[in-house]
C-alpha atoms as a PDB file:
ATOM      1  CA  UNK A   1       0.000   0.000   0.000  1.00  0.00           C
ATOM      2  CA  UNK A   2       1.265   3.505  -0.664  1.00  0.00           C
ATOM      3  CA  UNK A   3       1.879   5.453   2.307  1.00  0.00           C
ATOM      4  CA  UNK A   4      -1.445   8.094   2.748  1.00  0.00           C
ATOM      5  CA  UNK A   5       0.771  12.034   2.154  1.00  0.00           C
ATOM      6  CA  UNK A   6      -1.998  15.085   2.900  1.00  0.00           C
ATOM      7  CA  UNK A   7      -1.672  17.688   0.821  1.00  0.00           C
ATOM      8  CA  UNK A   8      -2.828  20.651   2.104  1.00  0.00           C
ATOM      9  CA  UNK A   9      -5.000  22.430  -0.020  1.00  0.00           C
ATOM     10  CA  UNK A  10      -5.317  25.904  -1.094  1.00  0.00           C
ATOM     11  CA  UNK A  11      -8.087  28.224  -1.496  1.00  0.00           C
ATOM     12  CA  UNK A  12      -9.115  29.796  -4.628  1.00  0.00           C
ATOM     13  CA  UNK A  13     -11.512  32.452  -4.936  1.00  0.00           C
ATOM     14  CA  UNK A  14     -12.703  30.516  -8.353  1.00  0.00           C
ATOM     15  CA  UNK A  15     -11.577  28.419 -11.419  1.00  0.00           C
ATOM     16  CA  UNK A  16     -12.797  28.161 -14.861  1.00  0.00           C
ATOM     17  CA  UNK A  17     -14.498  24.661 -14.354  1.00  0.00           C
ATOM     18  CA  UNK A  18     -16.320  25.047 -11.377  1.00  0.00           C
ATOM     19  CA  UNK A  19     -19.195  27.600 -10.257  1.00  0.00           C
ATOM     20  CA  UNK A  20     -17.461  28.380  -7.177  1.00  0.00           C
ATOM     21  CA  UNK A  21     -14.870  28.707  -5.279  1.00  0.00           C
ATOM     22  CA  UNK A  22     -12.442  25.675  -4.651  1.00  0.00           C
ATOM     23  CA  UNK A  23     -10.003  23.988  -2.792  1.00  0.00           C
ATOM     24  CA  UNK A  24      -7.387  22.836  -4.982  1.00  0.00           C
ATOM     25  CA  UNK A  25      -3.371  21.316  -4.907  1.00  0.00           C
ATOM     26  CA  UNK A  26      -0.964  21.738  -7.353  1.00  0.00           C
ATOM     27  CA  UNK A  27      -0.822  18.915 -10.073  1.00  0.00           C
ATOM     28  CA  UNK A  28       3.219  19.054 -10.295  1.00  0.00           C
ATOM     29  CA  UNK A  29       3.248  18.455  -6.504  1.00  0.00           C
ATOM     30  CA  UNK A  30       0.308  15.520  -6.271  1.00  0.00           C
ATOM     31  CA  UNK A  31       2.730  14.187  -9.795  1.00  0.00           C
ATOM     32  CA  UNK A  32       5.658  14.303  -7.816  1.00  0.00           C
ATOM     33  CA  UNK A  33       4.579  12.609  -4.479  1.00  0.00           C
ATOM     34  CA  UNK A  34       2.987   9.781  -6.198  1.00  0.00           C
ATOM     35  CA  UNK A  35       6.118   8.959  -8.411  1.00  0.00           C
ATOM     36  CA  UNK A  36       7.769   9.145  -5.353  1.00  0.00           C
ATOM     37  CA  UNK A  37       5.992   6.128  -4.098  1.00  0.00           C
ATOM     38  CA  UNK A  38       3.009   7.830  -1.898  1.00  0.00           C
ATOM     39  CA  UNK A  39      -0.618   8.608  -2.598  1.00  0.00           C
ATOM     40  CA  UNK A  40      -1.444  11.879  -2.736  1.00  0.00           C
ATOM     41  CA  UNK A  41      -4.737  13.112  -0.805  1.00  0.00           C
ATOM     42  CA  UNK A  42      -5.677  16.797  -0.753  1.00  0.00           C
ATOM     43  CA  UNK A  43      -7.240  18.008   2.672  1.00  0.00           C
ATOM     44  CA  UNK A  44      -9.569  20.786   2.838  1.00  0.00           C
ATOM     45  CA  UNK A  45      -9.561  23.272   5.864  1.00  0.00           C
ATOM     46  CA  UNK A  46     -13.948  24.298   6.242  1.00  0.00           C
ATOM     47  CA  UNK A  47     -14.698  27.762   5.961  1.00  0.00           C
ATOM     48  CA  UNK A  48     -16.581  27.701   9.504  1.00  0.00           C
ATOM     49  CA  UNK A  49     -13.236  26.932  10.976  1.00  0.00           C
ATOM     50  CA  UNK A  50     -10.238  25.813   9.133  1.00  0.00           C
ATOM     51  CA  UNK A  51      -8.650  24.572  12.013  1.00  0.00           C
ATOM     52  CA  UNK A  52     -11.456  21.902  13.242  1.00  0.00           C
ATOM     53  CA  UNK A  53     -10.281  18.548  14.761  1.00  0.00           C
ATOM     54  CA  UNK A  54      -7.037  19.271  12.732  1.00  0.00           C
ATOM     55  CA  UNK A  55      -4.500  17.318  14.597  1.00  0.00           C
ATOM     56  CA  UNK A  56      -6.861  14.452  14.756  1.00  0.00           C
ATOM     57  CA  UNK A  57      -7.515  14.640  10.811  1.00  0.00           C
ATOM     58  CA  UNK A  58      -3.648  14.734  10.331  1.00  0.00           C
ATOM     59  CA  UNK A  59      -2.529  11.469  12.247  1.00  0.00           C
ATOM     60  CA  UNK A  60      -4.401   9.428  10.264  1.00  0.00           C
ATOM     61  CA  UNK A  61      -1.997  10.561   7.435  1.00  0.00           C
ATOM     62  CA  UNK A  62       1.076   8.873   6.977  1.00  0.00           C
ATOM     63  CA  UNK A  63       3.028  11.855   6.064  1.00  0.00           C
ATOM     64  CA  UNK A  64       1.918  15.425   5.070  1.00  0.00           C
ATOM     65  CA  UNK A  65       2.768  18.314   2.227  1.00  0.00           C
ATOM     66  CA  UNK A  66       2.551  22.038   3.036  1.00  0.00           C
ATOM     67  CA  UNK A  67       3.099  23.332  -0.574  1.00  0.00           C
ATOM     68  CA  UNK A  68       3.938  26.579  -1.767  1.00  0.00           C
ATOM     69  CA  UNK A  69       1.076  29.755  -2.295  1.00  0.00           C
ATOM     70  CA  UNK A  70      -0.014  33.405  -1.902  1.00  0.00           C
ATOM     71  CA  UNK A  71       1.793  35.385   0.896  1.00  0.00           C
ATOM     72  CA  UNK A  72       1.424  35.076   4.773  1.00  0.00           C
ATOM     73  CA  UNK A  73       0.147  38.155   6.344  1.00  0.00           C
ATOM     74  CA  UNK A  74       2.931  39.917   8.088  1.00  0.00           C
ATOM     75  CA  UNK A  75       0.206  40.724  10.968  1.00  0.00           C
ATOM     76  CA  UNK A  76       0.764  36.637  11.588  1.00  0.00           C
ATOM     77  CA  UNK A  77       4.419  37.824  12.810  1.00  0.00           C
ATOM     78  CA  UNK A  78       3.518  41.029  13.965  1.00  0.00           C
ATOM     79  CA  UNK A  79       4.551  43.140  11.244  1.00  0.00           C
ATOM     80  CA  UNK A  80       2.302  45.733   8.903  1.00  0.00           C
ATOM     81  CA  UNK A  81       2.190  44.744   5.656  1.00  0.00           C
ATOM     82  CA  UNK A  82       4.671  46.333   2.946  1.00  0.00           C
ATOM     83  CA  UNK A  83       3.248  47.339  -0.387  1.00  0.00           C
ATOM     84  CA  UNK A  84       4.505  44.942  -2.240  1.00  0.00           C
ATOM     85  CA  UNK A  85       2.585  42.307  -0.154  1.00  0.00           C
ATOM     86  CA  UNK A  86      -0.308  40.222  -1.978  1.00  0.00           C
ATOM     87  CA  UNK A  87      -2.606  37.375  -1.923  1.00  0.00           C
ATOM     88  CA  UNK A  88      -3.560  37.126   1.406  1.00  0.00           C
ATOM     89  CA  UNK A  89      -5.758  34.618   2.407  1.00  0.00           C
ATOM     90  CA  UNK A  90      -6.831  34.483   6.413  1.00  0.00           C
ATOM     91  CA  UNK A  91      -8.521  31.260   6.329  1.00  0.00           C
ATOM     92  CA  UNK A  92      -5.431  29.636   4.114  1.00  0.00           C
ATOM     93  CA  UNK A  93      -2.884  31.373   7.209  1.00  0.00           C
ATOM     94  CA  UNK A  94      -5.161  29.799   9.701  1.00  0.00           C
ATOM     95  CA  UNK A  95      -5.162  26.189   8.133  1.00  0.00           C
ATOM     96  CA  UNK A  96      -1.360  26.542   7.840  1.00  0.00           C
ATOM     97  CA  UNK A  97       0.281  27.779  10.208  1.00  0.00           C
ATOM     98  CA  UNK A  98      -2.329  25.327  12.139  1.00  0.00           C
ATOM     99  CA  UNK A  99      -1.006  21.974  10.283  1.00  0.00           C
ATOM    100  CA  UNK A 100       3.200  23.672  10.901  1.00  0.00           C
ATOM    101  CA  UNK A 101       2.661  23.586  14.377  1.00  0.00           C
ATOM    102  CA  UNK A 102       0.732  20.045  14.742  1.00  0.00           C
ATOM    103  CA  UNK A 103       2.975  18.359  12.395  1.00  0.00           C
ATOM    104  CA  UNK A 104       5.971  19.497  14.694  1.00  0.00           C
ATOM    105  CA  UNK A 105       4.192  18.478  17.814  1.00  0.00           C
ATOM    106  CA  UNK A 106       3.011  15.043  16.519  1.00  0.00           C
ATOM    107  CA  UNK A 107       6.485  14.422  14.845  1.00  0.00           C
ATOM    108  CA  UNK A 108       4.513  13.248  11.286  1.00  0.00           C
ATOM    109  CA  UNK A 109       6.694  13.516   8.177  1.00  0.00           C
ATOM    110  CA  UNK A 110       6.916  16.727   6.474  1.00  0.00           C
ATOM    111  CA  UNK A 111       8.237  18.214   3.444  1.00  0.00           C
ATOM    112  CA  UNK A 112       7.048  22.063   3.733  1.00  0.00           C
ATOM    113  CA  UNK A 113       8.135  23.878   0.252  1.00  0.00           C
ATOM    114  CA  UNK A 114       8.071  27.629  -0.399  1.00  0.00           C
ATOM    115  CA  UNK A 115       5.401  28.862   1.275  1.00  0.00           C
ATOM    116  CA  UNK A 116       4.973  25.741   3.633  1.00  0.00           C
ATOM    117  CA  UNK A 117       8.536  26.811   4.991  1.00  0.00           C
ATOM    118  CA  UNK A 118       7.763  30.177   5.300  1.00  0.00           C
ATOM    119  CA  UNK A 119       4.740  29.171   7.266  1.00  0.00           C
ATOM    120  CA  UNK A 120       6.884  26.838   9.465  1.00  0.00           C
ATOM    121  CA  UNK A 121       9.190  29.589  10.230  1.00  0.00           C
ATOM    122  CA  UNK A 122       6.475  31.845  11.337  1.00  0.00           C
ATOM    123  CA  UNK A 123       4.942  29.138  13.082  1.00  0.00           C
ATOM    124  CA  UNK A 124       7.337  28.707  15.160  1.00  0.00           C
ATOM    125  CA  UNK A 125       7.539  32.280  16.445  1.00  0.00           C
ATOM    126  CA  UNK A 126      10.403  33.452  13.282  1.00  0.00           C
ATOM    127  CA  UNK A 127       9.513  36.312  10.824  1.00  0.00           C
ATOM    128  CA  UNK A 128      10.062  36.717   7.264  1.00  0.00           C
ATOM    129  CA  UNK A 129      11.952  39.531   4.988  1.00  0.00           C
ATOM    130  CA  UNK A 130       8.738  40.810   3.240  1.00  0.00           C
ATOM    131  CA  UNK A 131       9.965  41.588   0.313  1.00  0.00           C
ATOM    132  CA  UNK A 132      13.653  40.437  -1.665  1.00  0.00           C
ATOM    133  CA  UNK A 133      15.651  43.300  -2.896  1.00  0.00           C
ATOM    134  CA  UNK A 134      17.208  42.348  -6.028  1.00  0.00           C
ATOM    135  CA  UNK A 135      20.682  40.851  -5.243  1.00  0.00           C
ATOM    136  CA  UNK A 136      21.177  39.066  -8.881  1.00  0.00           C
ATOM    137  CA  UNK A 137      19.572  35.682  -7.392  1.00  0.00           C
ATOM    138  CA  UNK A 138      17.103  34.715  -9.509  1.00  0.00           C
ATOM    139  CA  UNK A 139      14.538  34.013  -6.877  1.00  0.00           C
ATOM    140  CA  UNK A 140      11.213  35.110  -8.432  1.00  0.00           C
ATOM    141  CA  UNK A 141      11.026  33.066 -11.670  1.00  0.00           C
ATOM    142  CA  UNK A 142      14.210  31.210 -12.532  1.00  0.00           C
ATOM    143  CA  UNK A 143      16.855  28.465 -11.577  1.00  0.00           C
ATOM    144  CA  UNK A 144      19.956  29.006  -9.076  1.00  0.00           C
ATOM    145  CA  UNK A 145      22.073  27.720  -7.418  1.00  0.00           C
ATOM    146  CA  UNK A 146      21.827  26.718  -3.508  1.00  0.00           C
ATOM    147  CA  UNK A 147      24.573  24.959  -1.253  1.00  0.00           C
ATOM    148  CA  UNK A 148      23.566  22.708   0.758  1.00  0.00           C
ATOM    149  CA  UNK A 149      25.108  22.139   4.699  1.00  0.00           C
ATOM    150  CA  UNK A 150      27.509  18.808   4.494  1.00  0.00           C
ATOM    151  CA  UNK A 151      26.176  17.709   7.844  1.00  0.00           C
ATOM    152  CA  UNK A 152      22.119  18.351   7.443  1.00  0.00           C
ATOM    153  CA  UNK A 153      19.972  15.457   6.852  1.00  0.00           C
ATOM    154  CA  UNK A 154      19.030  17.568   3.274  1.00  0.00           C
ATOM    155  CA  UNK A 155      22.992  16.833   2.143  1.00  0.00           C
ATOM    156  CA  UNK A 156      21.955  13.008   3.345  1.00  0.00           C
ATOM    157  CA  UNK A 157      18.729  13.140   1.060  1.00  0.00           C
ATOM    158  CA  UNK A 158      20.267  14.815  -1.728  1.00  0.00           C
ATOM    159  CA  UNK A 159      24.144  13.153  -2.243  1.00  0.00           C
ATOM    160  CA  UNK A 160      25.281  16.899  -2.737  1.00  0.00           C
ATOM    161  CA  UNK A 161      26.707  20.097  -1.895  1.00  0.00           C
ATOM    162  CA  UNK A 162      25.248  21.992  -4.358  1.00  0.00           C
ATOM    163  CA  UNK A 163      21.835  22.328  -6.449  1.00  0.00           C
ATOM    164  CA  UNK A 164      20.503  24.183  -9.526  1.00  0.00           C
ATOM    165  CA  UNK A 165      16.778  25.132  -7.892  1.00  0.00           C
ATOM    166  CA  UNK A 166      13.637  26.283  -9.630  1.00  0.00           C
ATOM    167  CA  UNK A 167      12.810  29.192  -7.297  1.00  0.00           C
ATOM    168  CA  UNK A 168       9.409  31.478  -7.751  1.00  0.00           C
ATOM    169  CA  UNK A 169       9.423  33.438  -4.214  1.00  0.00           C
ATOM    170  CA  UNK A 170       9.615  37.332  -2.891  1.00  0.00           C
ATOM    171  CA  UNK A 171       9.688  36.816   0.638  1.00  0.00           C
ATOM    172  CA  UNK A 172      11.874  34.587   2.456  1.00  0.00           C
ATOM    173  CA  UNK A 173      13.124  34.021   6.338  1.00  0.00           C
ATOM    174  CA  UNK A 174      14.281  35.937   8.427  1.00  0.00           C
ATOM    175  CA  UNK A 175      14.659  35.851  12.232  1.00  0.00           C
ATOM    176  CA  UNK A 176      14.178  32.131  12.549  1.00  0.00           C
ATOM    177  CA  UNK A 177      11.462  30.270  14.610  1.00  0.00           C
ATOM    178  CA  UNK A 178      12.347  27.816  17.496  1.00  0.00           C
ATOM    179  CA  UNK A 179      14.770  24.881  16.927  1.00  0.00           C
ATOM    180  CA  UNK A 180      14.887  25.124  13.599  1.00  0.00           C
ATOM    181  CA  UNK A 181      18.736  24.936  11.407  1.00  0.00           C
ATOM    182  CA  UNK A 182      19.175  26.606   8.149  1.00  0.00           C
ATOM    183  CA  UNK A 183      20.102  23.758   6.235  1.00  0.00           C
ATOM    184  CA  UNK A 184      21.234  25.604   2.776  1.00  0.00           C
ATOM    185  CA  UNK A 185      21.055  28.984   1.196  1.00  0.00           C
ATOM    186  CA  UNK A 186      21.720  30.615  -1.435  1.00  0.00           C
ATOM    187  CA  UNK A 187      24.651  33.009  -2.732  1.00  0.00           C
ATOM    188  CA  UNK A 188      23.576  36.329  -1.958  1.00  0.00           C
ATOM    189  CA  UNK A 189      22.676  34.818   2.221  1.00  0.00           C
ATOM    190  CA  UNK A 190      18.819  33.631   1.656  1.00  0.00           C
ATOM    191  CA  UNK A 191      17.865  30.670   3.727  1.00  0.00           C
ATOM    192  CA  UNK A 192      16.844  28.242   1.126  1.00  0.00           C
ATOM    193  CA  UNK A 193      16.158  24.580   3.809  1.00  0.00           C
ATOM    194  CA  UNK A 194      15.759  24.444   7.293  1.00  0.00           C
ATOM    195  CA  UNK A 195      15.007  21.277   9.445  1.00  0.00           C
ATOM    196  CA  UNK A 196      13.611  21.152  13.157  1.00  0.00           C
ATOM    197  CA  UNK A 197      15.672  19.856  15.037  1.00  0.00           C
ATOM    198  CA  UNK A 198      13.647  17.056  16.627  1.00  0.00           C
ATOM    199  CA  UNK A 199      10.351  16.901  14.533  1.00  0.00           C
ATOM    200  CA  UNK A 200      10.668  14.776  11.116  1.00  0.00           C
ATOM    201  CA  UNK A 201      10.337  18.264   9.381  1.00  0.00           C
ATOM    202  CA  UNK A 202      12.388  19.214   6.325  1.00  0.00           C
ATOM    203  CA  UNK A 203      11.665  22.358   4.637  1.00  0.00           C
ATOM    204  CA  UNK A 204      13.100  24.084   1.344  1.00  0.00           C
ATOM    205  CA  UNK A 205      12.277  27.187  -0.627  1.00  0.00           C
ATOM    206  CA  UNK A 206      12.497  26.251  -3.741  1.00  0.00           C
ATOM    207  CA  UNK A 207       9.713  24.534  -5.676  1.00  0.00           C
ATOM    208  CA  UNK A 208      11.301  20.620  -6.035  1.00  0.00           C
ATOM    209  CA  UNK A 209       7.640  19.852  -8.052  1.00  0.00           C
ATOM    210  CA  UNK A 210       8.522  22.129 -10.951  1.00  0.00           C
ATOM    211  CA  UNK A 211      11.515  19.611 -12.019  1.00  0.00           C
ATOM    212  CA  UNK A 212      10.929  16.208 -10.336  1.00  0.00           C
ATOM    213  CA  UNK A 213      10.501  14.253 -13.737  1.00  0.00           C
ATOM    214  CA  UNK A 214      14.099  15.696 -14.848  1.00  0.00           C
ATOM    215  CA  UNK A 215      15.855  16.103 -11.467  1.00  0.00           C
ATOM    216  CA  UNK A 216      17.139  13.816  -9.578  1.00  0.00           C
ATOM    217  CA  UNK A 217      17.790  15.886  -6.430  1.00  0.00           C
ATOM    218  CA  UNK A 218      14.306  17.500  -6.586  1.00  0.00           C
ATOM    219  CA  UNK A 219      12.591  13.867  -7.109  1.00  0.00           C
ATOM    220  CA  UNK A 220      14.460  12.963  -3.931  1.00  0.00           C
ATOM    221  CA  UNK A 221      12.971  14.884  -1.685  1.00  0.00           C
ATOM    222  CA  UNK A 222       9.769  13.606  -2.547  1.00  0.00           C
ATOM    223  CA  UNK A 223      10.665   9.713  -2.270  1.00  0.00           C
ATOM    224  CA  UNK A 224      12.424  10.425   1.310  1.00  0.00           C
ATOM    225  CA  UNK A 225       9.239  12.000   2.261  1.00  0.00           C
ATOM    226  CA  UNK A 226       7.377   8.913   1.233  1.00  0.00           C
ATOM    227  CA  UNK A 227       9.966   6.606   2.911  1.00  0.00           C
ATOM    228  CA  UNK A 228       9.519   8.796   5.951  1.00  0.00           C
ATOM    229  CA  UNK A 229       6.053   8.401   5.765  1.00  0.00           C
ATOM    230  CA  UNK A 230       6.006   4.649   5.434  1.00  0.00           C
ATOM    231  CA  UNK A 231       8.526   4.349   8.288  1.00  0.00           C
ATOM    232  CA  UNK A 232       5.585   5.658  10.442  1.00  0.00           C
ATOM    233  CA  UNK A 233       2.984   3.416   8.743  1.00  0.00           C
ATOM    234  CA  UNK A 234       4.000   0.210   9.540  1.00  0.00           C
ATOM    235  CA  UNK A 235       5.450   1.345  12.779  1.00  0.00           C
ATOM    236  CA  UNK A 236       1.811   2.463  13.636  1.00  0.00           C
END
């Protein structure tokens, strides 16, 4: 049996197909968890309360996904919001940052990307940089170059140093939350991984969906979250 991965879904005002408003994942990230072994199952956070009997819902999960999306409001890390600042979503911070912290206090496998690890961060009591000046990184829409820490369980996953990443982001870490280790980053100092240091929590900023069929590295991180999340299946 595959191992059961939630991916937490994300609000969307509406879509072409559907009268209404939706809850939706990204195909490229359900594609990439299920060739990496696990089955993909999008969970929905109610309008009444996104939050409801969340850590319950989530332990039946083997592992769990906290993909990439709009930006957090700064007011979630006490901060007003700079102009550049879009997308919020209330009910989509609430279901988040909600599923960050029970993930790290249930210890379920994790693989938080973009967004999800911004979420973690702030989750945990860190705060992000609002807003990227341009350094010459390519963060919003293009590939770079991270470096990953020889002695993080990310260099484990991924056999390297050093990674080309597909990166689409314009906010990013800053003061981090509790007991968690920047893991890699990239040239000009942004913290592209961290990992808690006692949950089973790894968290990157780039987007590892966008080139799983063609990367290696990027398709790893998907099949050690499934391993990790059939490690706690049949040890359940």
């Amino acid at each position: 049996m595959r191992p059961l991965v939630a991916v937490i879904g994300q609000r969307c005002a509406s879509v072409p197909i559907l009268r209404f408003g939706a809850t939706l994942a990204a195909e490229a990230v359900c594609e990439a968890v299920f060739a990496g072994g696990g089955e993909p199952v999008v969970v929905h956070g109610p309008a009444a309360d996104p939050t409801a009997g969340l850590p319950e819902r989530l332990a039946r999960f083997d592992g769990v996904l906290l993909p990439g999306g709009a930006d957090l409001g700064p007011a979630r890390y006490g901060q007003s919001p700079a102009p550049e600042v879009t997308g919020v979503v209330d009910l989509q911070d609430d279901l988040d940052l909600a599923v960050a912290r029970a993930v790290v206090a249930a210890a379920i496998p994790t693989l938080a990307v973009c967004r999800g690890m911004q979420v973690l961060n702030v989750a945990l009591g860190g705060t992000l940089h609002q807003h990227l000046p341009e350094t010459g990184v390519d963060h919003r829409d293009g590939v770079h170059e991270v470096r990953i820490e020889h002695h993080s369980r990310l260099r484990a996953v991924l056999g390297t140093d050093r990674v080309g990443v597909s990166s689409y982001h314009h906010q990013a870490v800053d003061v981090l939350g509790t007991d968690l280790v920047p893991t890699a980053s990239a040239a000009d100092g942004v913290v592209e991984a961290l990992e808690h240091a006692r949950a089973d929590v790894i968290a990157v900023q780039w987007h590892p969906e966008d080139l799983h069929a063609s990367s290696a590295t990027d398709a790893a991180l998907f099949a050690d979250l499934v391993e990790r999340a059939d490690k706690r299946r049949r040890e359940r």
